[in-house]
C-alpha atoms as a PDB file:
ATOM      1  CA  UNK A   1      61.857  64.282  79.605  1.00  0.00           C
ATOM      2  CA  UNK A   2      64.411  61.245  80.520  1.00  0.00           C
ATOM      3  CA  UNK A   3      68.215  62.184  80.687  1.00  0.00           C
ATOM      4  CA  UNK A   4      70.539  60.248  78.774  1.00  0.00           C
ATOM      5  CA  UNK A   5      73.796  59.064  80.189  1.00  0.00           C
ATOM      6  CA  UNK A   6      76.907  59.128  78.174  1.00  0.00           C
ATOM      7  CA  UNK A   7      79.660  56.592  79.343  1.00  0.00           C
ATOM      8  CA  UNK A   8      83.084  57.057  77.626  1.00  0.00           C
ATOM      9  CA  UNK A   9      86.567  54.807  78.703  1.00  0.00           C
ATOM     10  CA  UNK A  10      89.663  56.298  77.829  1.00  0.00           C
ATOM     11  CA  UNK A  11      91.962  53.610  77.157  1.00  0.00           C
ATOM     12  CA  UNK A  12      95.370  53.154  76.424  1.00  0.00           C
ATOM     13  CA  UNK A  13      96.116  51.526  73.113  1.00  0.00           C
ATOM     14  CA  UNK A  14      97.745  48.202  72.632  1.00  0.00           C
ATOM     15  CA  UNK A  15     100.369  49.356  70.615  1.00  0.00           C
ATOM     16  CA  UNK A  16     101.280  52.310  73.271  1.00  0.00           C
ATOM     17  CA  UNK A  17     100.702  54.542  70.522  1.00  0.00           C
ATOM     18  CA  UNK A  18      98.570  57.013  72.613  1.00  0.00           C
ATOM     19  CA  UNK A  19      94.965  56.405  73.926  1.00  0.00           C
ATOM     20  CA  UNK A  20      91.425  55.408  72.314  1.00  0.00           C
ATOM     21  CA  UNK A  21      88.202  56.947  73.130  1.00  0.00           C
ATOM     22  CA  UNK A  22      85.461  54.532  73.456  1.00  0.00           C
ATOM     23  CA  UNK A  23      82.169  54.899  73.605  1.00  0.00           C
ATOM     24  CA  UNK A  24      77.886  53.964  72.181  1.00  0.00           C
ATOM     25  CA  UNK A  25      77.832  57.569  72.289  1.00  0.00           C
ATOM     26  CA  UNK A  26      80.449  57.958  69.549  1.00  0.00           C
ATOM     27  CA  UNK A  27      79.258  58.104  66.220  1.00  0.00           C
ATOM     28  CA  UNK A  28      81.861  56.656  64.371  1.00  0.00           C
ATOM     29  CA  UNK A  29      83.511  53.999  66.954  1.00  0.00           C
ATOM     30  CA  UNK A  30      86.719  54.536  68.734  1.00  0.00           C
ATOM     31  CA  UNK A  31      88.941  57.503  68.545  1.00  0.00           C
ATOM     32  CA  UNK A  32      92.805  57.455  68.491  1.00  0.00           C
ATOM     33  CA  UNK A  33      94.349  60.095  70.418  1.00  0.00           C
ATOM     34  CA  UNK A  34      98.470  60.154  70.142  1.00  0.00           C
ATOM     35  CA  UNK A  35      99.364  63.389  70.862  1.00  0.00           C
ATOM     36  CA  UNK A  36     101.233  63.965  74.144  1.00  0.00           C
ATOM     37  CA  UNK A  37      98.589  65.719  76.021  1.00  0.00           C
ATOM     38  CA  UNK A  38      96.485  62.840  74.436  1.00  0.00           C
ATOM     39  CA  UNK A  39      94.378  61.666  77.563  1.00  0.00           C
ATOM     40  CA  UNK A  40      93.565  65.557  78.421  1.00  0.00           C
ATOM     41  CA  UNK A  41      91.836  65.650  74.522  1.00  0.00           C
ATOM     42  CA  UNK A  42      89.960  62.622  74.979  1.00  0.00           C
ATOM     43  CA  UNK A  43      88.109  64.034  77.670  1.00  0.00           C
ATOM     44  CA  UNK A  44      88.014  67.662  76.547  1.00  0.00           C
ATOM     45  CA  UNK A  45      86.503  65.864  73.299  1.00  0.00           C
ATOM     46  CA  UNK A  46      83.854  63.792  75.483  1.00  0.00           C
ATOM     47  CA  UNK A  47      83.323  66.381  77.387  1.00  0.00           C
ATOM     48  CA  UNK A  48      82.160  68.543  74.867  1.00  0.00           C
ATOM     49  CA  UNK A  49      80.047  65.843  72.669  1.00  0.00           C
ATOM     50  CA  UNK A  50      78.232  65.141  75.740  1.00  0.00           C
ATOM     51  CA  UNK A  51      77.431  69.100  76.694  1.00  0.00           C
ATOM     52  CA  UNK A  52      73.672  68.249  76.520  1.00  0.00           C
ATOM     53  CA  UNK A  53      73.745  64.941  78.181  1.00  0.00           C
ATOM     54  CA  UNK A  54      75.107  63.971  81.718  1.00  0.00           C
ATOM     55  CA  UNK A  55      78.007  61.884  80.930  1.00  0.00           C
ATOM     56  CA  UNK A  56      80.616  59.846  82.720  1.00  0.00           C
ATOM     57  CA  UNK A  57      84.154  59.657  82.139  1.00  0.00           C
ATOM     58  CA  UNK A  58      86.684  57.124  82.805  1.00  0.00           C
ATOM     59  CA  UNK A  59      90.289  56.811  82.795  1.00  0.00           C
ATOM     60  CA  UNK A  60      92.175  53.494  82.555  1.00  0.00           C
ATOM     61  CA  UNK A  61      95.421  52.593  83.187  1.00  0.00           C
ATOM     62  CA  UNK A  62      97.641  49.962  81.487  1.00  0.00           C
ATOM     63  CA  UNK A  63      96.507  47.477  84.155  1.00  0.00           C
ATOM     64  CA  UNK A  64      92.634  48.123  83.559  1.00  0.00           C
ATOM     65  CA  UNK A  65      92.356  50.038  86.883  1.00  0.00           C
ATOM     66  CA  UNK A  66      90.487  53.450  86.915  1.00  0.00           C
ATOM     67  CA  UNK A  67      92.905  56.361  87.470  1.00  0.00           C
ATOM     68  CA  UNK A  68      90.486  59.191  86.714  1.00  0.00           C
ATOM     69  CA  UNK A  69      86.534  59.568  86.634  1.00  0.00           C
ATOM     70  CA  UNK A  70      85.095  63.174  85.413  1.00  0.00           C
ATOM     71  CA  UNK A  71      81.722  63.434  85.702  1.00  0.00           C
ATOM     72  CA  UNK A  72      79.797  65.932  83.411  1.00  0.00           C
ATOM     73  CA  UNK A  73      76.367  67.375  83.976  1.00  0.00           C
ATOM     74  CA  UNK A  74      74.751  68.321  80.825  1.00  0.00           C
ATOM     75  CA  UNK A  75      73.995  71.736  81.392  1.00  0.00           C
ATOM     76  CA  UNK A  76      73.727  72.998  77.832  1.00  0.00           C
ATOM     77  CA  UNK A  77      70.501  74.282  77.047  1.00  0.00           C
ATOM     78  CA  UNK A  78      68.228  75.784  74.207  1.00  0.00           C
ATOM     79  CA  UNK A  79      67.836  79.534  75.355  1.00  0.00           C
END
């Protein structure tokens, strides 16, 4: 069985109205995160869509430099 790897970029938004969660893996597109604790969600949020895949996670600053990388193994599984 071949593993699927989830990449996700949390961004911050042009408009400095929070961050956006981007990624193939989404099912809708982007997702807009404005909360104050916004960046912690977004990754909570990939985290957990990607809880049967191994998945990547990266954190970008205003200047497009990575600030933060989780990495995720997927270690749900079917009991």
């Amino acid at each position: 069985m071949q593993s699927t790897m989830h990449v996700y970029e949390v961004r911050p938004r042009k408009d400095h109205r929070g961050v956006d969660l981007i990624s193939d893996a989404l099912p809708f597109g982007r997702l807009w995160y404005g909360e104050p604790n916004a960046i912690a969600n977004a990754v909570g949020y990939a985290q957990h869509r990607s809880r049967s895949h191994c998945a990547v996670i990266r954190v970008y600053d205003v200047a497009d430099n990575v600030i933060e990388t989780h990495e995720h193994a997927g270690d749900f599984r079917e009991p």
